[in-house]
Protein backbone atom coordinates (compact mmCIF):
# COMPACT_ATOMS: atom_id res chain seq x y z
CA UNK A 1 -16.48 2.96 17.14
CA UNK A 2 -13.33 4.75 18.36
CA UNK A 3 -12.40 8.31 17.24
CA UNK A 4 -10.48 10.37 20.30
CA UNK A 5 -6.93 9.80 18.70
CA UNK A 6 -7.32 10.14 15.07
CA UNK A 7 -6.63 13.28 12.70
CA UNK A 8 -8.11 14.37 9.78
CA UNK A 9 -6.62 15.92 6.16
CA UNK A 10 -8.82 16.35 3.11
CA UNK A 11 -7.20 16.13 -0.37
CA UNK A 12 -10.74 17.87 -1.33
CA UNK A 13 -11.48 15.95 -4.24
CA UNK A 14 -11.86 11.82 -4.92
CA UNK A 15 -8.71 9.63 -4.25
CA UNK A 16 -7.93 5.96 -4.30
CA UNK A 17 -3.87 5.56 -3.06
CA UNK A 18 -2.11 6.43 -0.10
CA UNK A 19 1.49 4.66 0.91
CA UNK A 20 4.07 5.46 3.34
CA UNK A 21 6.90 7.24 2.29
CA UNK A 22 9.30 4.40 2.85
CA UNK A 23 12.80 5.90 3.31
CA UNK A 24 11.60 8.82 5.37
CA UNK A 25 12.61 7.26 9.39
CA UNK A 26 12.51 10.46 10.88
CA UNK A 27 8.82 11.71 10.28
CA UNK A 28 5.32 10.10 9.87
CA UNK A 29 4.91 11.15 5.97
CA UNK A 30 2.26 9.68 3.68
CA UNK A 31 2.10 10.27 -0.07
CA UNK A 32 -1.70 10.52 -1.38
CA UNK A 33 -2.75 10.97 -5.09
CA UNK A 34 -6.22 12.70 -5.95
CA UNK A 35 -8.70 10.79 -9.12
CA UNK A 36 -10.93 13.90 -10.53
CA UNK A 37 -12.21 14.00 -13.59
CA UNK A 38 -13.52 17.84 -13.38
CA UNK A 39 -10.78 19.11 -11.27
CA UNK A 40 -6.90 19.44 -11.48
CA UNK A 41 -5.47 15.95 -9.89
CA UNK A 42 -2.35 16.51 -7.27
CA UNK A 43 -0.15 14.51 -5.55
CA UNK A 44 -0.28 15.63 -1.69
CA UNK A 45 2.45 14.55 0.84
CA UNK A 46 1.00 14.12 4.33
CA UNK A 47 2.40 14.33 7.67
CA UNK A 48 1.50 13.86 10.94
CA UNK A 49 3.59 15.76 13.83
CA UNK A 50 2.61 13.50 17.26
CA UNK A 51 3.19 16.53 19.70
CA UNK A 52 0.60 19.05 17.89
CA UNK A 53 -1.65 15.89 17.44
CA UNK A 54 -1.73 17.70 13.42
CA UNK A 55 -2.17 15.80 10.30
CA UNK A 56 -1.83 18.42 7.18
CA UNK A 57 -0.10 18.68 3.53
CA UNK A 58 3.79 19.92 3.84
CA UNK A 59 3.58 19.34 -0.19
CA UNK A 60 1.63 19.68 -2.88
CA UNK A 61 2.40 18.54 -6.59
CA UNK A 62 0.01 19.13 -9.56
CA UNK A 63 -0.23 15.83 -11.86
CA UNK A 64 -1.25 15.83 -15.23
CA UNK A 65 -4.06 13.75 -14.55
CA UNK A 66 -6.26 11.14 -12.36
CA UNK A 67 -3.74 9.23 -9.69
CA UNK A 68 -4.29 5.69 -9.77
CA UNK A 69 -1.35 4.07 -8.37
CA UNK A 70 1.90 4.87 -6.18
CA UNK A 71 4.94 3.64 -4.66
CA UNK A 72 7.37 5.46 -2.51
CA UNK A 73 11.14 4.24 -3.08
CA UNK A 74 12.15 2.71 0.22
CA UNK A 75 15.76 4.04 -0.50
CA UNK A 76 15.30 7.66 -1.61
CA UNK A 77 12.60 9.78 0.09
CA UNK A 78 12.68 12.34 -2.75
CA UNK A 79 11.88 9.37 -5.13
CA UNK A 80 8.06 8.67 -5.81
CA UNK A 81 6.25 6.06 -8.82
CA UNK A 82 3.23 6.65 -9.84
CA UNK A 83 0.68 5.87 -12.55
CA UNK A 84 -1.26 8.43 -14.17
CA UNK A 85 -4.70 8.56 -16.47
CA UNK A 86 -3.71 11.48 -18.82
CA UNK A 87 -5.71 12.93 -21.18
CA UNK A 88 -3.62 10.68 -24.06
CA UNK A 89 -4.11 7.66 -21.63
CA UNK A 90 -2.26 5.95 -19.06
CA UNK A 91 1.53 6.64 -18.54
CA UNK A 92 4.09 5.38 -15.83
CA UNK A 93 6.76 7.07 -14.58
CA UNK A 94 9.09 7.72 -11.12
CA UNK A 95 8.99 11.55 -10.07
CA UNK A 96 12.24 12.90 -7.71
CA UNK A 97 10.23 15.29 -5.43
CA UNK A 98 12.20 18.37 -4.76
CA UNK A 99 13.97 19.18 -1.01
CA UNK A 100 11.87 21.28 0.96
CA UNK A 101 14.81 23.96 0.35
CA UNK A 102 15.91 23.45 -3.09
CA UNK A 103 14.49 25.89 -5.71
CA UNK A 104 12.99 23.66 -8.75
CA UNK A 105 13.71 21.18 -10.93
CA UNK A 106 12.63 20.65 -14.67
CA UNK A 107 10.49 22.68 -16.33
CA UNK A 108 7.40 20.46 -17.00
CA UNK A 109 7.52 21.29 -20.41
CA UNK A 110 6.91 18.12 -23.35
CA UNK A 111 4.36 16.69 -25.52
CA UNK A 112 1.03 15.81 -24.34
CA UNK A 113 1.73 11.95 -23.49
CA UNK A 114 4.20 12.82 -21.21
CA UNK A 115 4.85 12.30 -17.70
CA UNK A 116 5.21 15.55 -15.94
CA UNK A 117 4.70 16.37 -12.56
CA UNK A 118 5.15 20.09 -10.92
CA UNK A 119 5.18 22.02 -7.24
CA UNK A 120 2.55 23.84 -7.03
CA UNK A 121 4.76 26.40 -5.72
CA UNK A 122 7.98 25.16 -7.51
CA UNK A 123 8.67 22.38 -9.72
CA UNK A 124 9.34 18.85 -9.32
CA UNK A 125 11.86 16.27 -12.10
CA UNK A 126 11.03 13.73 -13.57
CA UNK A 127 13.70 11.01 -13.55
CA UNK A 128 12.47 8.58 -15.81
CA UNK A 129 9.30 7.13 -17.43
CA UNK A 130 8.18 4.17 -19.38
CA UNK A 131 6.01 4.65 -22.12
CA UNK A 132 2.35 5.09 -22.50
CA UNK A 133 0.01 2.12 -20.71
CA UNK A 134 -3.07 1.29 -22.44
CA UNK A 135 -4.81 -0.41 -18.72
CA UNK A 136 -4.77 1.10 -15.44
CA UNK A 137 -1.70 0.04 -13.05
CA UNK A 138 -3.41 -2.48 -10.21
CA UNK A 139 0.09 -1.98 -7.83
CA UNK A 140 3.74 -0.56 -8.46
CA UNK A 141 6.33 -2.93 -6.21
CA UNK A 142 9.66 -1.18 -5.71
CA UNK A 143 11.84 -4.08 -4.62
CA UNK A 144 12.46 -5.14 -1.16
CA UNK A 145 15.55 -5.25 -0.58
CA UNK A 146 17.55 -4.91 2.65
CA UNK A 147 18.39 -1.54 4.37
CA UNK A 148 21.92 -2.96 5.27
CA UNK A 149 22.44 -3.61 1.57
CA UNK A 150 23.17 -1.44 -1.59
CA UNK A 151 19.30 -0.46 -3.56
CA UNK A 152 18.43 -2.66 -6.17
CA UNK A 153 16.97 -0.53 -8.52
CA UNK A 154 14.03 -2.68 -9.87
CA UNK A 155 10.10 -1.73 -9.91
CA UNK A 156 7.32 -3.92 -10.97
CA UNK A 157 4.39 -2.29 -12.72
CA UNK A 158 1.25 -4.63 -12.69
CA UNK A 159 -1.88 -4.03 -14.56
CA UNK A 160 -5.05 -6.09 -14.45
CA UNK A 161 -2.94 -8.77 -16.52
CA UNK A 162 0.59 -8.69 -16.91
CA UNK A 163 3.67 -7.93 -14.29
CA UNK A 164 6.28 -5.91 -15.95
CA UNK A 165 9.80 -5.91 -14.15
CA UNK A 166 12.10 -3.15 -14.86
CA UNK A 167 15.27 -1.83 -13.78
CA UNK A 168 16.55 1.99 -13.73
CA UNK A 169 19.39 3.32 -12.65
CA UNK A 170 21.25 6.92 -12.91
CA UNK A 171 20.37 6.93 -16.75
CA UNK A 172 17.40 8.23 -16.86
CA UNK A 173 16.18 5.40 -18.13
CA UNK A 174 13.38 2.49 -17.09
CA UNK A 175 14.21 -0.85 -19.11
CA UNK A 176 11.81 -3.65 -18.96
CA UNK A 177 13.77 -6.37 -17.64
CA UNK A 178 10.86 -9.71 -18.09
CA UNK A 179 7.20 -10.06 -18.82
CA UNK A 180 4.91 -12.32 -16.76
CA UNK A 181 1.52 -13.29 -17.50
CA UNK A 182 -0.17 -13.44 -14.43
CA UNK A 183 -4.03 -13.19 -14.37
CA UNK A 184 -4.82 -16.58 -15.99
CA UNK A 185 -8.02 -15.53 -17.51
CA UNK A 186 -9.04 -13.31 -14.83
CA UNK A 187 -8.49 -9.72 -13.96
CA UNK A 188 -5.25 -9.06 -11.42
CA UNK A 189 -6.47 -6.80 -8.42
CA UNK A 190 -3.44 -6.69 -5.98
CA UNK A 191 0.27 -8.16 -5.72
CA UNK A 192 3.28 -8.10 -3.21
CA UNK A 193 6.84 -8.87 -3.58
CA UNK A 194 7.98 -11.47 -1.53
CA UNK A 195 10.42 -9.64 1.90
CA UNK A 196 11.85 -12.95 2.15
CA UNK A 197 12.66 -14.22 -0.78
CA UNK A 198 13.20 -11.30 -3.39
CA UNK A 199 12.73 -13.86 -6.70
CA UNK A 200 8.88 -14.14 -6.07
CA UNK A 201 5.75 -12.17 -6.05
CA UNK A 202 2.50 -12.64 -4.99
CA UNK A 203 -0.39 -11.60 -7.35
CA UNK A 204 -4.33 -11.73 -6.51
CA UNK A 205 -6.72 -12.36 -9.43
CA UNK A 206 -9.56 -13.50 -9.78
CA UNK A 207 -10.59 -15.36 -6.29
CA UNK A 208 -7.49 -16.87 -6.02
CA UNK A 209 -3.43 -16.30 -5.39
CA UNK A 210 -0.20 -17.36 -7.26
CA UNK A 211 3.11 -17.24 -5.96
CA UNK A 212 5.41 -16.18 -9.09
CA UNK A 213 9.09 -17.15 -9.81
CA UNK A 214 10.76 -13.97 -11.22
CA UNK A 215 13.65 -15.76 -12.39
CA UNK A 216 11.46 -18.75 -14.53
CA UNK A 217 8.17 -16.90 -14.66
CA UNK A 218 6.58 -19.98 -13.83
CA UNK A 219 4.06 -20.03 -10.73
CA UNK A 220 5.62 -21.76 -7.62
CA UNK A 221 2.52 -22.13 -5.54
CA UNK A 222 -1.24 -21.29 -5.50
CA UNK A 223 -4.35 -20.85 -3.41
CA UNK A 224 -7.26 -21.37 -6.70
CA UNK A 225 -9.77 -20.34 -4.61
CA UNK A 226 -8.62 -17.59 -1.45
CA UNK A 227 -12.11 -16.27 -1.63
CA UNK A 228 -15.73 -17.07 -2.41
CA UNK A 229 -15.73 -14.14 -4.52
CA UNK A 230 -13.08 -11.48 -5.98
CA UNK A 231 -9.62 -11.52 -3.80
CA UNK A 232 -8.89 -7.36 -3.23
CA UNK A 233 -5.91 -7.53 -1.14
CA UNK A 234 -3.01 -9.48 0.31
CA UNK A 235 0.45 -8.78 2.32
CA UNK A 236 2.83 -10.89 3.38
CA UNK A 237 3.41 -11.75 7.03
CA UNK A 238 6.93 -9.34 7.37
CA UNK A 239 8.68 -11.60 9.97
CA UNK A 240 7.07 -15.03 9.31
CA UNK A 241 8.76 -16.48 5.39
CA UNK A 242 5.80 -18.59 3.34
CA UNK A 243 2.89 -16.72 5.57
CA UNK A 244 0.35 -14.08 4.25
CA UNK A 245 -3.08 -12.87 4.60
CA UNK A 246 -5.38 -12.05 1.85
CA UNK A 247 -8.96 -9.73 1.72
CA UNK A 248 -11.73 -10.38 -0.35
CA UNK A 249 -15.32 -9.32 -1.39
CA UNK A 250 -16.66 -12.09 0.68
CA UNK A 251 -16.08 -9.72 3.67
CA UNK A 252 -13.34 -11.75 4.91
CA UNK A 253 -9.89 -12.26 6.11
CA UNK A 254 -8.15 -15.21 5.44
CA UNK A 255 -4.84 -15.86 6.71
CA UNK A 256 -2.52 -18.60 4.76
CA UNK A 257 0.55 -20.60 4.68
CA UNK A 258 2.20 -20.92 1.50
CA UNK A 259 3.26 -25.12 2.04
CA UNK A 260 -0.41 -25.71 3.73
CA UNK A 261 -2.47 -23.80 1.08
CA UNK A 262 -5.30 -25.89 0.73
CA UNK A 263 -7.45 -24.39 4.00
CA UNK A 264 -7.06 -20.92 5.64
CA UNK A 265 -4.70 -20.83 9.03
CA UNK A 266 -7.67 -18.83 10.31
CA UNK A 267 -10.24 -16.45 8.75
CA UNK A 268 -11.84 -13.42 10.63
CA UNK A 269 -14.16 -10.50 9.62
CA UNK A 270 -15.80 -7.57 11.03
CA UNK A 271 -16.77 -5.59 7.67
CA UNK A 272 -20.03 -5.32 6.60
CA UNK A 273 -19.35 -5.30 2.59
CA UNK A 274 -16.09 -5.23 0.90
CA UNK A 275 -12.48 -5.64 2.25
CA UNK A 276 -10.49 -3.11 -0.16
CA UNK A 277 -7.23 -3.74 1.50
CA UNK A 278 -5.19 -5.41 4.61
CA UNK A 279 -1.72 -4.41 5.64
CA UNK A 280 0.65 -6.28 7.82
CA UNK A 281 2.28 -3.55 10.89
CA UNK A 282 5.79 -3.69 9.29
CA UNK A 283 7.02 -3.81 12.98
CA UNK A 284 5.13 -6.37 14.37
CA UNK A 285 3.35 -8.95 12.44
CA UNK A 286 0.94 -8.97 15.67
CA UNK A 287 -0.81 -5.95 14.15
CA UNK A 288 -2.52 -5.80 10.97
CA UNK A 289 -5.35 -2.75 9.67
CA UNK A 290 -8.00 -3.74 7.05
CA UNK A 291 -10.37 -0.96 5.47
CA UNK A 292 -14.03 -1.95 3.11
CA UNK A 293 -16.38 0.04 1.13
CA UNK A 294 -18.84 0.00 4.20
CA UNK A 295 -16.51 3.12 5.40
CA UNK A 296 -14.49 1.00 8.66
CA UNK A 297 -11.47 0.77 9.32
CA UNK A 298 -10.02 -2.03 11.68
CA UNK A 299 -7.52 -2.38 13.69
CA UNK A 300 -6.90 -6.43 14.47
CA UNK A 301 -4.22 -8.03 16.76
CA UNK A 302 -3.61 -11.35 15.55
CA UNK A 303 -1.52 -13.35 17.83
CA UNK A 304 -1.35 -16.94 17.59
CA UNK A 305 0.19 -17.17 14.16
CA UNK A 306 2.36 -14.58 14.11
CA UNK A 307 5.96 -14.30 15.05
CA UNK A 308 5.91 -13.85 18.61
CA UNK A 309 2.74 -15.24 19.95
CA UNK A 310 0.38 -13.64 22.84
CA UNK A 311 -0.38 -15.77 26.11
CA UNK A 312 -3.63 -15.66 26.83
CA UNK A 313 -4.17 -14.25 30.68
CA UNK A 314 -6.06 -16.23 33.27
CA UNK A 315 -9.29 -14.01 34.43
CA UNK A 316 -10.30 -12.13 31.07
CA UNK A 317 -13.78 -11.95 30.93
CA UNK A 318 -14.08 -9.29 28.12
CA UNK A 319 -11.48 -10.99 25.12
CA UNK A 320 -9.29 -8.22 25.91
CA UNK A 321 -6.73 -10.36 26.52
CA UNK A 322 -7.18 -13.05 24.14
CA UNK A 323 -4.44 -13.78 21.47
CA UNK A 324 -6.24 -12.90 18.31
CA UNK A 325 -8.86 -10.26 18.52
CA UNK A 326 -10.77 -7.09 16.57
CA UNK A 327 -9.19 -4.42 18.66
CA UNK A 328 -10.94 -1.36 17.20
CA UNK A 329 -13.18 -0.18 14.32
CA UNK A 330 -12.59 3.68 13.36
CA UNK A 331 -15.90 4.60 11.77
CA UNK A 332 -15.44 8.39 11.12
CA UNK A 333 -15.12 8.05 7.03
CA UNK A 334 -18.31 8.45 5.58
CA UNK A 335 -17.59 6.83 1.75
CA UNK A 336 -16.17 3.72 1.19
CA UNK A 337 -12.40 3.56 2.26
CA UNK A 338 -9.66 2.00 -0.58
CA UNK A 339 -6.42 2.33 1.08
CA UNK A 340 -4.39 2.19 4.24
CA UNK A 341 -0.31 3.20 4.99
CA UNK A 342 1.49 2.44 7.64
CA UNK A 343 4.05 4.86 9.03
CA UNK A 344 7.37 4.13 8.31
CA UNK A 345 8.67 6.06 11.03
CA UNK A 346 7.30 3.89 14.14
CA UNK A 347 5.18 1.21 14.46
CA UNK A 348 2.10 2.68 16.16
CA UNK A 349 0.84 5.31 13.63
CA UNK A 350 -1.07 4.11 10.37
CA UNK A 351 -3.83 6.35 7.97
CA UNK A 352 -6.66 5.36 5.75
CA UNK A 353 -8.26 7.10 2.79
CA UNK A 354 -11.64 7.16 1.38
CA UNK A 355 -12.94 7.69 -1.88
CA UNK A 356 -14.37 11.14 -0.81
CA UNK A 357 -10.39 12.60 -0.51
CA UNK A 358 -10.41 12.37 3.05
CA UNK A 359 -7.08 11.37 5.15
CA UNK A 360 -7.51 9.90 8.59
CA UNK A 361 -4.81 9.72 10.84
CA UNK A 362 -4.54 6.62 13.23
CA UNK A 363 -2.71 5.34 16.56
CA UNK A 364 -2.51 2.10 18.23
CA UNK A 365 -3.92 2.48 22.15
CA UNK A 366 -1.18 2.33 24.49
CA UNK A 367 -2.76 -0.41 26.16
CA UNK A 368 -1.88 -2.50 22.87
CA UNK A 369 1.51 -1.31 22.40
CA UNK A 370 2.39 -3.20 26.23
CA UNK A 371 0.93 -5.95 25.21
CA UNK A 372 3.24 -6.60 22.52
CA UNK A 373 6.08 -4.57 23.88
CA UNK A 374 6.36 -6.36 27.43
């Protein structure tokens, strides 16, 4: 267990999502949605400020009901999608959160199925939604294009069947671009557009993963059987094209190469029940966090396969040094934990959230950033 450097925010009632608010590079910001059914749902935006050592809410947005999934734009920091259980059922939409000086936006006025978010101080536009969902959202992908290049304005809305690609653009509109079917008889959990080749996703269902051609909607590689039981996760390797790493209720981690799919590159665990999610360091592929509904969180450095391998150092008695190893295991939630964000901002900050509401901030020991660093 390992506790001294991490930070704690409570959203006070249950949440499932937290992600990193992508285009903000000058602040660690997180963006977490709450999932009452008694009390008033918001949407919270958490930061961290490094020389306080202070993790607390700079926002907070009413929603007009239970959060269940998010997705910061990685172009526009005041740009946020989400998908919301409302009263009149699911609904989609992409929220422009106001500037911390501006004085309001829309009104929040319309009918009862639609999407409307609101300051709780001020007020908050919506830019555009897309219609009423009759199953809960499993992921929202924003597409991954380069920062060098001009946005693509596309999003992917996934529920526990079908991928939906749209595209939106100054409009106000969201138009659904294609359709994919991509469960295959059994229920989607997780998906990931492809950072090196933008035409393909990656969806989990079932116990196994598909690789999906956008452009033919036609699967372009598999793993049938990722897990002994349900796959939860799965991220692609950020530096290393074809490579990814997938969680699972079987307690493991599997790592995977898209061309050699048959058997696992390597497969590691230290969770106790279910992996709910693993995330690739968007930095440095050496560094990946996992959480589980046995409350852990993990922090693994995983060497040998990545990018820019680790030599092992003559003398290490403990593993210390050893390429691919469980470097911590942050054991102060106390409910199962669904979610974990790395910071956008550098590469040694990441948070985790449990389905109590609570926030807990993260760092990497400096001991691991020389490894990798030097």
């Amino acid at each position: 267990m390992y506790s001294s450097n991490s930070s704690v925010y409570s959203l006070q009632v249950q949440a499932r999502c937290i992600v990193p608010q992508q285009a903000q590079r000058e602040r660690h910001r997180f963006l977490a949605g709450t999932t009452s059914r008694k009390k008033d749902n918001e949407l919270h935006v958490v930061e961290f400020q490094e020389d306080q050592h202070e993790l607390f809410g700079s926002a907070i947005y009413s929603m007009p009901g239970e959060v269940w999934a998010l997705a910061a734009s990685p172009h526009d920091p005041a740009l946020v999608a989400a998908s919301v259980r409302t009263p009149a059922g699911f609904q989609n939409g992409i929220l422009r959160l106001p500037e911390e000086a501006a004085a309001g936006g829309a009104d929040g006025g319309g009918a009862d199925d639609s999407f409307v978010s609101s300051r709780v101080e001020s007020s908050a536009d919506v830019v555009v939604t897309y219609g009423a969902a009759t199953r809960k959202q499993e992921a929202i992908l924003y597409h991954p294009c380069d920062e060098d290049t001009a946005p693509v304005h596309e999003i992917a809305f996934m529920d526990d069947s079908t991928l939906r690609l749209c595209d939106f653009g100054d409009g106000g509109t969201l138009r659904e671009a294609a359709s994919l079917a991509v469960a295959g008889g059994e229920d989607a959990a997780a998906a990931c557009w492809n950072p090196h080749k933008h035409d393909q996703v990656a969806v989990a269902s079932g116990c196994g993963v598909a690789q999906w051609d956008l452009r033919s909607g036609a699967k372009a590689q598999e793993v049938p059987r990722a897990h002994e039981f349900g796959c939860t996760s799965l991220d692609y390797n950020p530096n290393r094209p074809f490579f990814f790493v997938t969680a699972g209720e079987d307690r493991f981690i599997k790592f995977w190469d898209f061309r050699k799919s048959s058997s696992p590159m390597m497969a590691v665990t230290n969770h106790t029940h279910w992996v709910t999610s693993v995330k690739y360091n968007p930095f440095h592929d050496q560094l990946l966090g996992t959480t589980g509904t046995d409350h852990r969180v993990t922090l693994w450095r995983i060497t040998s396969i990545s990018s820019q391998p680790l030599v092992e150092l003559e003398g290490d008695e403990d593993g210390s040094e050893s390429a691919d190893v469980k470097v911590l295991t942050f054991e102060e939630h106390e409910d199962s934990v669904y979610s974990l964000s790395w910071s956008a901002y550098t590469a040694w900050i990441f948070s985790s959230l449990s389905h109590d509401g609570r926030v807990i901030l993260h760092q990497v020991p400096e001991a691991e950033k020389y490894k990798i660093l030097l």
